[in-house]
C-alpha atoms as a PDB file:
ATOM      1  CA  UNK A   1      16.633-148.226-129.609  1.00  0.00           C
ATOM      2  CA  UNK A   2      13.192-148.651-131.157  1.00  0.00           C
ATOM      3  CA  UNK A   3      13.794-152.763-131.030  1.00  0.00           C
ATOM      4  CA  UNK A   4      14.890-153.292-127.590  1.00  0.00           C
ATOM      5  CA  UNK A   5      11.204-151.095-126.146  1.00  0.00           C
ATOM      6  CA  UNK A   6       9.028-153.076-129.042  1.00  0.00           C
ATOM      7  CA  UNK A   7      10.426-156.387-128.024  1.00  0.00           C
ATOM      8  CA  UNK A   8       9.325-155.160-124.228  1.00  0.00           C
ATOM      9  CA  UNK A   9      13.302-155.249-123.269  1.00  0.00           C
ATOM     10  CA  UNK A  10      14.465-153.367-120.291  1.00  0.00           C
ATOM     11  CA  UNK A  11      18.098-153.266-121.394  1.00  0.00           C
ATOM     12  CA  UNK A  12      19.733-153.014-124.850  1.00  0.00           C
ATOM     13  CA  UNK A  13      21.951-155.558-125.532  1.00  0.00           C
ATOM     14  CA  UNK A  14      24.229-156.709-128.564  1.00  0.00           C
ATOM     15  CA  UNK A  15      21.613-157.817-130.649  1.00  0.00           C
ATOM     16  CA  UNK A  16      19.134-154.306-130.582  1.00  0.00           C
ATOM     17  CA  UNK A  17      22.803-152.838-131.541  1.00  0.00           C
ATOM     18  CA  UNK A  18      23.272-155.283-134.272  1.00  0.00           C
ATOM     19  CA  UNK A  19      19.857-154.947-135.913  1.00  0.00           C
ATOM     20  CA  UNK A  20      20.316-150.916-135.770  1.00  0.00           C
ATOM     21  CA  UNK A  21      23.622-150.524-137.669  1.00  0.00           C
ATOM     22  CA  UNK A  22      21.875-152.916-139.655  1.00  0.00           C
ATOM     23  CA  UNK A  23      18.542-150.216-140.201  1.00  0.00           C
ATOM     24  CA  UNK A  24      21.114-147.735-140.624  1.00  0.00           C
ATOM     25  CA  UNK A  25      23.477-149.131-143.338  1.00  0.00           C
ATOM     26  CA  UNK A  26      20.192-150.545-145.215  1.00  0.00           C
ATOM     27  CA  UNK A  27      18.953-146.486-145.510  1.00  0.00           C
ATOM     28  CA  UNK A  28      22.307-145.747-146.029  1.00  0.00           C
ATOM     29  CA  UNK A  29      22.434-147.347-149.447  1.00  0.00           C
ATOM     30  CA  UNK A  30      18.648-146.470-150.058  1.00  0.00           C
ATOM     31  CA  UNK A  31      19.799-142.361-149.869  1.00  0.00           C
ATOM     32  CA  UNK A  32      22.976-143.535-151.921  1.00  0.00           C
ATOM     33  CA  UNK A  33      20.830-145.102-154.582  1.00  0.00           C
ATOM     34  CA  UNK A  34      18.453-141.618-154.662  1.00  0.00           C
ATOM     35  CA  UNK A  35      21.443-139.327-155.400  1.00  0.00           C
ATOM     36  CA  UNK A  36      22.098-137.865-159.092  1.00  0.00           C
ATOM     37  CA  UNK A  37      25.318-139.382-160.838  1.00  0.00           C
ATOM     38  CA  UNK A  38      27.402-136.316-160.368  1.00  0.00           C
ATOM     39  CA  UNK A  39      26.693-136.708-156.264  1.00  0.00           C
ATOM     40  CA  UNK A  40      27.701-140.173-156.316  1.00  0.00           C
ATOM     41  CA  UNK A  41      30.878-139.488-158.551  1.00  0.00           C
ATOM     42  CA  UNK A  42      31.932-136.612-156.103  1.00  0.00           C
ATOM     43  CA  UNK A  43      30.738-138.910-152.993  1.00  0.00           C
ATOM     44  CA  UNK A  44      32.852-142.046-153.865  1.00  0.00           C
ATOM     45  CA  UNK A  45      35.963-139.367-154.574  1.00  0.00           C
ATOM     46  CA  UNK A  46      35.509-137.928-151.632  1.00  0.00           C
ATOM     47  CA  UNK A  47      35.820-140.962-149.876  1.00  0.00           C
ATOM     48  CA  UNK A  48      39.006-141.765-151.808  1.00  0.00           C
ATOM     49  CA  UNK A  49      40.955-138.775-150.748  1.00  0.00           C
ATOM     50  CA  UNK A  50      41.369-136.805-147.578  1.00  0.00           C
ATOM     51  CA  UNK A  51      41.715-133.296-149.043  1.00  0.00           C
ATOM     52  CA  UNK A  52      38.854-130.772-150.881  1.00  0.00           C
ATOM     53  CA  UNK A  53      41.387-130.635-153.609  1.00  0.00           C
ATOM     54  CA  UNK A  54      42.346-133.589-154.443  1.00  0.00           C
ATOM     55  CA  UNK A  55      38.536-135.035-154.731  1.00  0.00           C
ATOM     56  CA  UNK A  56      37.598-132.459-157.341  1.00  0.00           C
ATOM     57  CA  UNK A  57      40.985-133.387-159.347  1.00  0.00           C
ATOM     58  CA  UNK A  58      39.803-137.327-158.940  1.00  0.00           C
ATOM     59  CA  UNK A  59      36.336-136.066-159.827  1.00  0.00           C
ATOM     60  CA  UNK A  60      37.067-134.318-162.925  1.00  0.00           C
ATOM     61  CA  UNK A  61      39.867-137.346-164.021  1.00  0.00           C
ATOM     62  CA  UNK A  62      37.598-140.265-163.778  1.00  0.00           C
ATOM     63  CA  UNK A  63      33.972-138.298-164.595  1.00  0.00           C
ATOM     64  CA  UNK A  64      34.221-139.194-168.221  1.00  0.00           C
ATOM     65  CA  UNK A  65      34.733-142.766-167.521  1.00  0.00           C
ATOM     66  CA  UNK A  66      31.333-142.370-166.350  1.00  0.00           C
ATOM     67  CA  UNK A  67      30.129-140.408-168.959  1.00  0.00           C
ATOM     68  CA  UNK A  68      30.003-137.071-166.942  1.00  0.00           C
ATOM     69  CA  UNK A  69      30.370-134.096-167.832  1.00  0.00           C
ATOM     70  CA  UNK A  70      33.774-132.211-165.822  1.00  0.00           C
ATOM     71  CA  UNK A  71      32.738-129.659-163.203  1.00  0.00           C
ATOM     72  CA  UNK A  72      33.855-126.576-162.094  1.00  0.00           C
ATOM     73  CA  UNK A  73      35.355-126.026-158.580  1.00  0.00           C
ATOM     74  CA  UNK A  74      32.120-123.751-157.841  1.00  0.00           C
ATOM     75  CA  UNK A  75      29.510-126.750-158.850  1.00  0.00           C
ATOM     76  CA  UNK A  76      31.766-129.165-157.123  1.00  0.00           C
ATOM     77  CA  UNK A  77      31.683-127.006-153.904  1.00  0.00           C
ATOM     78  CA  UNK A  78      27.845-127.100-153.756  1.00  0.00           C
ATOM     79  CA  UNK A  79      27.745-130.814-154.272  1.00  0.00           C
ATOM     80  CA  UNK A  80      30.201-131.450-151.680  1.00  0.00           C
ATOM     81  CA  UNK A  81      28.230-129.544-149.403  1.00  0.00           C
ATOM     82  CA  UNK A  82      24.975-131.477-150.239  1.00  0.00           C
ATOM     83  CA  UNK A  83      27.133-134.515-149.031  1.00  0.00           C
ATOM     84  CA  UNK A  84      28.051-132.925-145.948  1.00  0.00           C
ATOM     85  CA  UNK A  85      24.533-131.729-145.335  1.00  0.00           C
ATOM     86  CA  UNK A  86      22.868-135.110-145.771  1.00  0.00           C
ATOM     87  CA  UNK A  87      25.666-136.479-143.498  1.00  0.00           C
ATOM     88  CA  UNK A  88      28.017-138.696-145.581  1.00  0.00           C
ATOM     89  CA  UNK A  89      30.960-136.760-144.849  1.00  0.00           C
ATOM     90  CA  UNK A  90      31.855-133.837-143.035  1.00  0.00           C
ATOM     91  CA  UNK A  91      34.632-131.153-144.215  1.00  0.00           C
ATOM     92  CA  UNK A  92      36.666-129.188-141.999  1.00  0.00           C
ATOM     93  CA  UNK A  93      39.216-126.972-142.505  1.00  0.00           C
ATOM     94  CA  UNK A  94      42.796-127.623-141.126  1.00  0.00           C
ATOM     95  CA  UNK A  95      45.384-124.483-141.702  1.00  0.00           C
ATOM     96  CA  UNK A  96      45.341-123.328-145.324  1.00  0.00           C
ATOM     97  CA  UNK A  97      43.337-127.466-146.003  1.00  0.00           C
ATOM     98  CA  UNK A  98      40.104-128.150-146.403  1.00  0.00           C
ATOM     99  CA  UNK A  99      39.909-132.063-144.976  1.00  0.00           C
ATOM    100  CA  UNK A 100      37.226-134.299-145.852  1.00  0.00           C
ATOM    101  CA  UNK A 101      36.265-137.053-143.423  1.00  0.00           C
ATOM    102  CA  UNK A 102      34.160-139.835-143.718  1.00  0.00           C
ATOM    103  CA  UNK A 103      30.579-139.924-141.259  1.00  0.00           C
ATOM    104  CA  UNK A 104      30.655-142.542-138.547  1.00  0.00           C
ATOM    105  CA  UNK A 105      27.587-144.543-138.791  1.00  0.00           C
ATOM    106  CA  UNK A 106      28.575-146.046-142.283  1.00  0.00           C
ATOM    107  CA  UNK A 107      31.181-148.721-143.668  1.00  0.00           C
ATOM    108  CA  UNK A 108      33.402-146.635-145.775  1.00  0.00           C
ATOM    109  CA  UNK A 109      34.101-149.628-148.304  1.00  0.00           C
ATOM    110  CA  UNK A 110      30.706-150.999-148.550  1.00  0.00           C
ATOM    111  CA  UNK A 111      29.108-147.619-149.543  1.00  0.00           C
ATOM    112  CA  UNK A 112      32.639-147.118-152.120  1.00  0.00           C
ATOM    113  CA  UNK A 113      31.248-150.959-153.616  1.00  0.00           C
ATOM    114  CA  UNK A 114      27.664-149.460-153.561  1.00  0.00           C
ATOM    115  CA  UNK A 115      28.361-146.028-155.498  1.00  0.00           C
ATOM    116  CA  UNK A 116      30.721-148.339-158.022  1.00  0.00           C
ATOM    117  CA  UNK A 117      27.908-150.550-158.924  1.00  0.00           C
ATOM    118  CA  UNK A 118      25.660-147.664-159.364  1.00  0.00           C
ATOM    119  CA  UNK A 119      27.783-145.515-161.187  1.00  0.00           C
ATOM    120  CA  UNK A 120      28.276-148.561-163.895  1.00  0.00           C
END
């Protein structure tokens, strides 16, 4: 809490937590807006589905609305684990599943509106 030992606090309170998910959602859209088209296709369908699967299948469906070229499985792997690396999402496997999940520290549907008006 960078804000709360500038501003001399001795405590954090609300507002040092208020202006740090701010920091943090403000980079997060920064990193969005540095990604290559086919991470932020495979980013926003990874956010619209829960399985590995199922976000390649909405990748490959909507990528020529976008005027993307479709994948294969093996290229879609590696960008999907760029994603997970630079901590958008993580992907764990559940049984015979591969699950993706969302990271924590960001609002799900404001980064889905950001990659939307980017990918337009």
């Amino acid at each position: 809490m960078k804000k709360a030992v500038i501003s001399g606090s001795e405590k954090i309170d609300e507002k040092h937590v208020r202006e740090a998910k701010k920091a943090v959602e403000e980079e997060c859209e920064k990193s969005i807006k540095t990604l290559s088209k086919p991470h932020k296709l495979m980013l926003l369908s990874a956010l619209t589905t829960r399985k590995v699967g199922e976000a390649y299948t909405q990748y490959n469906k909507t990528a020529e609305k976008f005027k993307l070229p479709p994948l294969t499985e093996r290229r879609l792997r590696e960008i999907l684990g760029d994603l997970e690396l630079m901590g958008f999402i993580e992907v764990e496997r559940r049984g015979r599943e591969w699950l993706i999940k969302p990271t924590k520290w960001f609002n799900t549907n404001k980064v889905k509106e950001t990659l939307q008006k980017e990918l337009e």
